[in-house]
Protein backbone atom coordinates (compact mmCIF):
# COMPACT_ATOMS: atom_id res chain seq x y z
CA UNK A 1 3.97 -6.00 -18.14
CA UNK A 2 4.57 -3.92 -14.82
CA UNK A 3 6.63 -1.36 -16.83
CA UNK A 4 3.53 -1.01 -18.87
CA UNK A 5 1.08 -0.77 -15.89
CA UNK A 6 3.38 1.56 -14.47
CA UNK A 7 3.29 4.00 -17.06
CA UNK A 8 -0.38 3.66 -17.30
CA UNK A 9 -1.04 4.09 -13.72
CA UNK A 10 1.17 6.96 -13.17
CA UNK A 11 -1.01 8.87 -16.13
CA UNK A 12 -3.69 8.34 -14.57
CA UNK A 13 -5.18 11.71 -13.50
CA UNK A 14 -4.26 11.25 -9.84
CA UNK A 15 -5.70 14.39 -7.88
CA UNK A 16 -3.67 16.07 -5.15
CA UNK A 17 -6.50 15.38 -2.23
CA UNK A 18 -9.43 13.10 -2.41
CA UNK A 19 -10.90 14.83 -0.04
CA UNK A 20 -10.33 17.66 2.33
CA UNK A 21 -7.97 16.40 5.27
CA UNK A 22 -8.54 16.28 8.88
CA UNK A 23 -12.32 15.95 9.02
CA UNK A 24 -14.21 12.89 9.83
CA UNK A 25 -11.93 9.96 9.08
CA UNK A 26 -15.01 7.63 7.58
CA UNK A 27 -15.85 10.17 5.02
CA UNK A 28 -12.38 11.09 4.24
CA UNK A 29 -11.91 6.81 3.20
CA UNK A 30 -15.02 6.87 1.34
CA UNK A 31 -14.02 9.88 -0.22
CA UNK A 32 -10.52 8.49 -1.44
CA UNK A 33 -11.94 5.32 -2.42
CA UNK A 34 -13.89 6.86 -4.85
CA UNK A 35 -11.50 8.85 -6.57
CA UNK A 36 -8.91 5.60 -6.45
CA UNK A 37 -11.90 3.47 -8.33
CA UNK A 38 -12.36 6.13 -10.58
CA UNK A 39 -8.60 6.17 -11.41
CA UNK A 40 -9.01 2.61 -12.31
CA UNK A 41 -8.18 0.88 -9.26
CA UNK A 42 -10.58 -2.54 -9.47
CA UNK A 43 -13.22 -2.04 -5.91
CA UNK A 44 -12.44 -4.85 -4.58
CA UNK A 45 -8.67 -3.97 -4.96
CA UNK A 46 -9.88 -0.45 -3.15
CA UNK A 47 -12.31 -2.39 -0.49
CA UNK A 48 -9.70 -4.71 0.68
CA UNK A 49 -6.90 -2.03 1.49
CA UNK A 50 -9.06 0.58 2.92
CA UNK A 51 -10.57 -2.54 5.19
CA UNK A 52 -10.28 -1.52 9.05
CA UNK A 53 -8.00 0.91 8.50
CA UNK A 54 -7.98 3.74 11.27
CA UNK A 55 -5.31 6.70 12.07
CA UNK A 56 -2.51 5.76 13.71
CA UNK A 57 -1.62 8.01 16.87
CA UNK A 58 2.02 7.22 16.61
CA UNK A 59 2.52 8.32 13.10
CA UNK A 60 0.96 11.55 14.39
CA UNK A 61 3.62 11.55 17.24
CA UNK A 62 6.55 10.81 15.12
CA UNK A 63 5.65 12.94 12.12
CA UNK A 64 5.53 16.18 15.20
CA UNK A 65 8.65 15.35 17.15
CA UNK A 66 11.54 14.91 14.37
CA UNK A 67 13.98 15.78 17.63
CA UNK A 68 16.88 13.77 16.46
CA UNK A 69 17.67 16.69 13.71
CA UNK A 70 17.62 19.25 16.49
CA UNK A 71 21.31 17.25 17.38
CA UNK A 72 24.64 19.05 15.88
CA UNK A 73 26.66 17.50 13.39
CA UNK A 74 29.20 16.22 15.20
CA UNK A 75 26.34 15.22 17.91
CA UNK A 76 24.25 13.46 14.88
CA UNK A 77 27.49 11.82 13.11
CA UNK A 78 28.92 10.87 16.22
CA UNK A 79 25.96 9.00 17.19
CA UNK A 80 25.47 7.12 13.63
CA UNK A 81 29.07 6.59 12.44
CA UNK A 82 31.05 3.63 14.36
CA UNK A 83 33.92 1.42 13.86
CA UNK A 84 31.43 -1.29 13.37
CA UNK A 85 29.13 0.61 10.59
CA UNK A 86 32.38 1.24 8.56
CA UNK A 87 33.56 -2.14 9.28
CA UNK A 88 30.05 -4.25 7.87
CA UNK A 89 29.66 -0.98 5.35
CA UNK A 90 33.40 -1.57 3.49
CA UNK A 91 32.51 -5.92 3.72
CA UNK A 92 28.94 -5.35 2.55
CA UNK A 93 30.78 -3.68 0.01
CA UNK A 94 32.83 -6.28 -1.02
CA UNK A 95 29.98 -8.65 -0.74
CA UNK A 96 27.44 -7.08 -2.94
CA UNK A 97 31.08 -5.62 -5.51
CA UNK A 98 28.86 -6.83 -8.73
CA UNK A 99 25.75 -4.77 -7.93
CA UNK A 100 27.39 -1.39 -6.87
CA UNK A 101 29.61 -1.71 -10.22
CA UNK A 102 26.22 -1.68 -12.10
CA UNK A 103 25.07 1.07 -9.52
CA UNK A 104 28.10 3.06 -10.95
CA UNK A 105 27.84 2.37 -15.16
CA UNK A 106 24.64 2.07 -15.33
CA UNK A 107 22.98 4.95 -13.10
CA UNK A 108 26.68 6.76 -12.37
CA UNK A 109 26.16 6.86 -8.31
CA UNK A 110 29.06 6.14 -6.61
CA UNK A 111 28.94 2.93 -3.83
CA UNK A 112 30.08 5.12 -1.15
CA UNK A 113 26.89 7.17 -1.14
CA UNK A 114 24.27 4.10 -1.31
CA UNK A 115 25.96 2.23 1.52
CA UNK A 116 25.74 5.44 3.21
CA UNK A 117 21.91 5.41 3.14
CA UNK A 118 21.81 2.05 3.11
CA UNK A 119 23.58 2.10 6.51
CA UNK A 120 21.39 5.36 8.01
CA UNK A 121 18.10 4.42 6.44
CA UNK A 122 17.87 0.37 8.13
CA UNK A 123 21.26 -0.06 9.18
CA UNK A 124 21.79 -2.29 6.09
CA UNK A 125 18.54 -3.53 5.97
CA UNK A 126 18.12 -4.73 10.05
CA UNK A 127 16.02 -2.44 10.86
CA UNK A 128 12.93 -1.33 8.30
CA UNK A 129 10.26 -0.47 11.22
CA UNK A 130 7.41 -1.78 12.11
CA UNK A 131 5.06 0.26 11.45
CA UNK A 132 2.22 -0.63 8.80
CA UNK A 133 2.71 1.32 5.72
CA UNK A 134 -0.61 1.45 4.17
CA UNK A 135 -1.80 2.38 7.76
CA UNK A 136 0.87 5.24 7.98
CA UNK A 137 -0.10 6.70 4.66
CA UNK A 138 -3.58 7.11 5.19
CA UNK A 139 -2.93 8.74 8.67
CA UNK A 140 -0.67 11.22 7.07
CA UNK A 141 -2.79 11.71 4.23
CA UNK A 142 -5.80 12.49 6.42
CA UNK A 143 -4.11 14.51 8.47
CA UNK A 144 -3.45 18.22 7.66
CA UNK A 145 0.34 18.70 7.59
CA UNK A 146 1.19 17.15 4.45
CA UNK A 147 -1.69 15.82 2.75
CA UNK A 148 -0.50 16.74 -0.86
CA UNK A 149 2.77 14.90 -0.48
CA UNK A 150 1.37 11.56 1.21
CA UNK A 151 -2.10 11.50 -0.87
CA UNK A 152 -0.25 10.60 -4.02
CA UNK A 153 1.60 7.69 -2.04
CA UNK A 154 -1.82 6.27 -0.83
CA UNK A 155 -2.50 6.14 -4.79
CA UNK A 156 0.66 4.58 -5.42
CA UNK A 157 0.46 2.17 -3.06
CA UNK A 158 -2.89 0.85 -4.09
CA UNK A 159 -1.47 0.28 -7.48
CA UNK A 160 1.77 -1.46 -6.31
CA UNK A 161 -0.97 -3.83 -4.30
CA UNK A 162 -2.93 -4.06 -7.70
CA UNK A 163 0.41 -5.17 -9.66
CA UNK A 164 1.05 -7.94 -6.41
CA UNK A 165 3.94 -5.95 -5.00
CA UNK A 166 1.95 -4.59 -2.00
CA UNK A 167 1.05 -6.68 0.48
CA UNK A 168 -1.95 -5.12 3.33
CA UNK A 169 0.82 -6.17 6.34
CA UNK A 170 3.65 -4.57 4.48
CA UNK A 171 5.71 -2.71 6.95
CA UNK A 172 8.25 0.05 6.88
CA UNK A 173 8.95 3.77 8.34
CA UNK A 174 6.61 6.02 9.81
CA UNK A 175 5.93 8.15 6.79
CA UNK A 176 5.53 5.28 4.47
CA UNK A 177 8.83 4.49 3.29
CA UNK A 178 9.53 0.44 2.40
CA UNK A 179 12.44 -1.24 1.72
CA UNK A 180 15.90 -1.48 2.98
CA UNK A 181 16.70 2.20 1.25
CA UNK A 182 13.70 3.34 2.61
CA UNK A 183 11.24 4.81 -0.87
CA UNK A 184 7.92 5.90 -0.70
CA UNK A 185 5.44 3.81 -2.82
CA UNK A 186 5.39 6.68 -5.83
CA UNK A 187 8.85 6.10 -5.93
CA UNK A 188 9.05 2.39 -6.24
CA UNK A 189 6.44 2.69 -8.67
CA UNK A 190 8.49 5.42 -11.00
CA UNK A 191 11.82 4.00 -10.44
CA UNK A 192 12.50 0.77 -8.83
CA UNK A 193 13.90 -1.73 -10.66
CA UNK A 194 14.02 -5.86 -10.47
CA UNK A 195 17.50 -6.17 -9.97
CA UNK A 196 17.42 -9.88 -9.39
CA UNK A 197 15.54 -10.16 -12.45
CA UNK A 198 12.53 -12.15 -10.41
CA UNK A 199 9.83 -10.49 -12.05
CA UNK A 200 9.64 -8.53 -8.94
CA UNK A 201 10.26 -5.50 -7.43
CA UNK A 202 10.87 -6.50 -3.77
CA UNK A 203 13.04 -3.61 -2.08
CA UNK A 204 12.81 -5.23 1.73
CA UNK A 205 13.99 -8.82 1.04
CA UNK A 206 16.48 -8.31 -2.33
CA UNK A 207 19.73 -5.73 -1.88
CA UNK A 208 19.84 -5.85 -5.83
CA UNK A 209 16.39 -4.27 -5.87
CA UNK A 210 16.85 -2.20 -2.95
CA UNK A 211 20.61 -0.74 -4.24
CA UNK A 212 19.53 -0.34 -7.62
CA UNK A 213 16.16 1.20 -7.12
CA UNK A 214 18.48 4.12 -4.88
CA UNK A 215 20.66 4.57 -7.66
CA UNK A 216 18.01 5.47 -9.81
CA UNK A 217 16.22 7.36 -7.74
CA UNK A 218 19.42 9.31 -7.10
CA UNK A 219 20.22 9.70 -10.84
CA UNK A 220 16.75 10.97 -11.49
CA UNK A 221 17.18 13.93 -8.82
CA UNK A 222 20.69 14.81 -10.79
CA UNK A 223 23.07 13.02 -9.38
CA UNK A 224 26.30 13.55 -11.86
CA UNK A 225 28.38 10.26 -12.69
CA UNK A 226 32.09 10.81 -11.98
CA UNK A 227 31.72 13.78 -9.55
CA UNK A 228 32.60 14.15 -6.07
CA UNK A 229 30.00 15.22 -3.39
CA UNK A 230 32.07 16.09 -0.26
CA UNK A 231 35.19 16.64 0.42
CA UNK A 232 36.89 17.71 4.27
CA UNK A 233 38.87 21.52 3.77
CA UNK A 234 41.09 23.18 5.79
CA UNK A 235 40.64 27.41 5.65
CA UNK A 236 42.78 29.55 6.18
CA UNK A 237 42.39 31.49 9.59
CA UNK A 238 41.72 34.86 7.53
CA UNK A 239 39.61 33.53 5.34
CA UNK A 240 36.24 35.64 4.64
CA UNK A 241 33.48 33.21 6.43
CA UNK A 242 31.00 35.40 5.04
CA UNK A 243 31.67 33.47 1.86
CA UNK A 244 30.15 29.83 3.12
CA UNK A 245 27.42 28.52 3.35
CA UNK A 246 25.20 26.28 0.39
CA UNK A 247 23.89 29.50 -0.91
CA UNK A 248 27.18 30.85 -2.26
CA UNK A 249 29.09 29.37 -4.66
CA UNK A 250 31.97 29.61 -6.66
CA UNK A 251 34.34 27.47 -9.03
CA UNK A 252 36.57 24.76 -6.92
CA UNK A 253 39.56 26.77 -8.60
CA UNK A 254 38.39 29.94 -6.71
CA UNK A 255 38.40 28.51 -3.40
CA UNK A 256 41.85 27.01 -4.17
CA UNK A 257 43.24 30.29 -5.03
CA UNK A 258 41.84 31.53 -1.71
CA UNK A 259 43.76 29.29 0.44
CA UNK A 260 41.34 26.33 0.63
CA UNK A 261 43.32 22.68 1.03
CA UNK A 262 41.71 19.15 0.32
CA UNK A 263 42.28 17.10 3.04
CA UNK A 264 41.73 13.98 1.43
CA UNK A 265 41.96 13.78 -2.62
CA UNK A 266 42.39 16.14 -5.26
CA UNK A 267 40.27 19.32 -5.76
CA UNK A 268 37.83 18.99 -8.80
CA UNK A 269 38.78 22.01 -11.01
CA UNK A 270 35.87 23.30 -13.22
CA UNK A 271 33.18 21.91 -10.94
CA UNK A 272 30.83 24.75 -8.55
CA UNK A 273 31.19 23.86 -5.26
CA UNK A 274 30.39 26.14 -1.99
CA UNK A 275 32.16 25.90 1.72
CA UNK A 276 29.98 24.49 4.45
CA UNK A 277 30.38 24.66 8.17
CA UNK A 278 28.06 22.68 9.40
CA UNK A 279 29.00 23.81 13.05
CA UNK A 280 31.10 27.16 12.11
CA UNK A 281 34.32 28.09 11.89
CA UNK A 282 35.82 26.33 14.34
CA UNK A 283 33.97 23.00 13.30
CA UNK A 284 34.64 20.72 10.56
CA UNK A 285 34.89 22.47 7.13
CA UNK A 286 33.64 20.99 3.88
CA UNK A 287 34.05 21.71 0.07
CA UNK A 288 30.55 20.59 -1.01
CA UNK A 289 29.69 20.06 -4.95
CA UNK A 290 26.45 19.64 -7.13
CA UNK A 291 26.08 15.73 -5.98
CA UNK A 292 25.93 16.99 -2.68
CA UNK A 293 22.50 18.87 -2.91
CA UNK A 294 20.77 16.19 -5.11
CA UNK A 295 20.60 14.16 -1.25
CA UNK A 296 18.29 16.90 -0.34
CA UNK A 297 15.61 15.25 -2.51
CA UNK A 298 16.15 11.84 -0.19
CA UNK A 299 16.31 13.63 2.86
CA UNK A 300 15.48 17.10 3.33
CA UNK A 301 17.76 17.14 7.03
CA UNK A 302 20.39 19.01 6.92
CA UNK A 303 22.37 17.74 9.37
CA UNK A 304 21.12 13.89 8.11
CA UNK A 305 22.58 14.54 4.37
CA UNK A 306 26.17 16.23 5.59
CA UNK A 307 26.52 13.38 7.71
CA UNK A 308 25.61 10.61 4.91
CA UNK A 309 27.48 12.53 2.67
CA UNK A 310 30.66 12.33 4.96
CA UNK A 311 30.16 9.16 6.11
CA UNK A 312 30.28 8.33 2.18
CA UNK A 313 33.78 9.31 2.15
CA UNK A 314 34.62 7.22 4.95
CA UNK A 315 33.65 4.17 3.04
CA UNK A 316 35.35 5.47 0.00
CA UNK A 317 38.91 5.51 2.57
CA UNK A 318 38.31 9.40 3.53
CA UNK A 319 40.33 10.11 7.29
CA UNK A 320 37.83 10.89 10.14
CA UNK A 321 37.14 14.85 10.03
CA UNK A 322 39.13 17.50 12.10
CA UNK A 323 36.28 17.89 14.94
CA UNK A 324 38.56 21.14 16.27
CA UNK A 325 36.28 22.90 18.83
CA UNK A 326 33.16 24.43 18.14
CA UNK A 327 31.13 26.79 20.51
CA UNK A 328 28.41 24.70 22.41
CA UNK A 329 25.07 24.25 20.25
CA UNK A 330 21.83 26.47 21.59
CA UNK A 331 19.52 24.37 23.56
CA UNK A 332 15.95 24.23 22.11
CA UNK A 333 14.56 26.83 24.01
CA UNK A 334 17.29 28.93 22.89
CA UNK A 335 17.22 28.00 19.63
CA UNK A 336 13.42 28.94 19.38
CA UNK A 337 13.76 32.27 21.21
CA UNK A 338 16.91 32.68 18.02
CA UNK A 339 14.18 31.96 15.22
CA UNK A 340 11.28 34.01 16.77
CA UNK A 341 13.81 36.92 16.94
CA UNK A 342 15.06 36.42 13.27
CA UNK A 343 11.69 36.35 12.17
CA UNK A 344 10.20 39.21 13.65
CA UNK A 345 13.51 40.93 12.05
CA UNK A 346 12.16 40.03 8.65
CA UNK A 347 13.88 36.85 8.08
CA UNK A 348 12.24 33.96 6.81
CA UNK A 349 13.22 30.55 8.70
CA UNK A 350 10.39 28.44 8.21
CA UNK A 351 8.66 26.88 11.15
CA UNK A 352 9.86 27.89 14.78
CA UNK A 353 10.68 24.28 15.74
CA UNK A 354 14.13 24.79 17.03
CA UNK A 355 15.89 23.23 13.90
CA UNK A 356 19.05 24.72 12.90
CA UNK A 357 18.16 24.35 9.10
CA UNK A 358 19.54 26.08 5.83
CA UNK A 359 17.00 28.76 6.13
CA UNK A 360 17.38 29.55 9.92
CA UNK A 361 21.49 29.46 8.49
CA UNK A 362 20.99 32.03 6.17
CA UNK A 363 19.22 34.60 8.57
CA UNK A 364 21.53 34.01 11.13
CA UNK A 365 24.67 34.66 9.24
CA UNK A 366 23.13 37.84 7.78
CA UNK A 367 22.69 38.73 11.29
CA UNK A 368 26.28 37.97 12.67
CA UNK A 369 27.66 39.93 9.07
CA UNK A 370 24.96 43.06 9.93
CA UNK A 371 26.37 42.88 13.54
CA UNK A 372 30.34 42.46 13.14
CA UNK A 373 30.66 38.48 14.23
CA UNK A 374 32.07 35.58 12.52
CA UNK A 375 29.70 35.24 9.46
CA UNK A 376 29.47 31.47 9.86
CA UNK A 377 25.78 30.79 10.18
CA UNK A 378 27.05 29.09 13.60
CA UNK A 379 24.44 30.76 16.01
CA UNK A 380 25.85 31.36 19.62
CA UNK A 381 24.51 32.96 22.95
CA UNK A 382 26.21 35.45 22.12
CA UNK A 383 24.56 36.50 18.69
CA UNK A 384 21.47 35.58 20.52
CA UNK A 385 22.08 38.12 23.49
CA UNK A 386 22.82 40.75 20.46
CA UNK A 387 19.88 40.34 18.62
């Protein structure tokens, strides 16, 4: 029966705004509640979640701050990978051996990624947050920023409390992600699965739910069973830097015949796979393959997905990477100052926030290939004193 109301629900024709975001709150509820009951959501179903609902100034907050991506790689994996996560992670795997073998024939996603999320997203289900999650998607479907993406979710999680798998003092993330892999309510609705086989989809108290519902979340956004997603590279010193970077890819056989080595493993011949440095060329150095960029559809950090990706291998038995010696990071200011200069050079990098992203990557190693430097996508003071 919930497969069935599923399907129905997500046919409904579920429009992307209700209303226009960030004017008056009260008419923005009303608004939405009408186009939920004309969806089909029962009124009273619609009166009871909208009930004393009112933005939430800390959603705001978190949704503008985001400062933990501003860290560097080794920063950001430093501070999430420990003895201890790698410890509980490779027991946890053990534990739960059954469900991450169905994780694997079933959906083809390997165990090493889920416990990876499953460690970053609630550090194996400890920590969910606290915040309410019907509460949290109203606020960020009110406000301006991203109404389109969270509007949907508002709809989707009216219908999961419809079915009985919503309760009104549900909690979870800031932007409205439940569970101990963290999904928004659309996704839940689309593609978790009762792994328990309760008759319930339950993705903060079951780890069959929770595991199983990632997997098939992952295999929907193209993850490839079989198929590496990361593995640690050692380049030669004259090797053409110019050449990394997630925009330029080659065969694995290519790179090989250029000097590449596999630190750990074999190299996957026949498979496209780029070089990334996520802190240039004298950084860690990475042989990255399709799998790799379907983690962009969980998380769209850069820096978050290579280090759940690496911290993957880990679990899988992988040797800690080669940290060598990068140039110091940009501060924020500087990294600002780097993206308003890039941009008024023609470049597009997206939103000057200081966030060393794949676009802001791009332009910048254009920009140290246009000016004779090390065409890592690394920016440095001194590609900033140049520009």
């Amino acid at each position: 029966m919930r497969l069935l109301a599923t399907l129905a629900a997500l046919a409904l024709p579920i429009p992307a705004l209700a209303a226009p975001c960030g004017g008056d709150f009260g008419d923005w509820v009303r608004a939405t509640k009408a186009e939920a009951i004309a969806t089909g959501i029962p009124p009273e179903t619609a009166d009871a979640f909208f009930a004393g609902l009112t933005p939430d100034p800390r959603v705001i907050k978190a949704d503008r701050s985001q400062g933990v991506f501003r860290k560097s790689f080794l920063e950001f994996s430093q501070s999430l990978i420990s003895r201890d996560r790698l410890v509980r992670g490779r027991a946890l795997s053990d534990q739960w051996d059954t469900i991450f073998d169905r994780a694997e024939s079933e959906y083809g996603v390997s165990r090493g990624i889920l416990l990876a999320f499953w460690a970053f997203e609630t550090d194996y289900g400890a920590i969910q947050g606290d915040f309410n999650t019907r509460r949290a998607l109203v606020t960020l479907a009110h406000d301006c920023r991203r109404p389109d993406l969270f509007q949907p979710q508002v709809m989707a999680a009216l219908e999961m409390h419809r079915l009985g798998e919503f309760d009104l003092e549900t909690t979870g993330a800031w932007a409205g992600e439940i569970g101990m892999v963290q999904m928004l309510p659309g996704d839940i609705l689309a593609r978790g699965l009762d792994g328990d086989a309760d008759g319930l989809v339950t993705l903060k108290t079951s780890v069959p739910d929770a595991l199983l519902s990632g997997a098939k979340m992952l295999q929907y956004h193209g993850w490839r069973a079989g198929e590496p997603w990361l593995q640690e590279v050692i380049l030669p010193e004259t090797f053409d830097w110019s050449l990394t970077g997630l925009h330029n890819e080659l065969p694995a056989e290519q790179w090989a015949a250029m000097g590449v080595q596999i630190r750990n493993g074999v190299l996957e011949n026949g498979l496209p796979a780029s070089i990334l440095l996520p802190q240039g060329h004298k950084g860690p150095a990475f042989l990255i393959y399709p799998n790799f960029r379907t983690l962009f559809d969980w998380n769209k950090s850069f820096v978050y997905v290579t280090t759940a990706a690496y911290f993957g291998t880990r679990l899988m038995g992988a040797e800690p990477y080669l940290a060598g010696n990068p140039d110091p990071a940009l501060s924020l200011d500087q990294m600002k100052a780097l993206q308003t200069k890039l941009s008024s050079l023609g470049h597009d990098v997206g939103a000057i926030d200081g966030i060393l992203g794949a676009a802001t990557r791009i332009a910048v190693q254009k920009e140290q290939n246009r000016l004779g430097l090390p065409a890592d996508a690394w920016p440095t003071a001194d590609l900033l004193d140049r520009l």
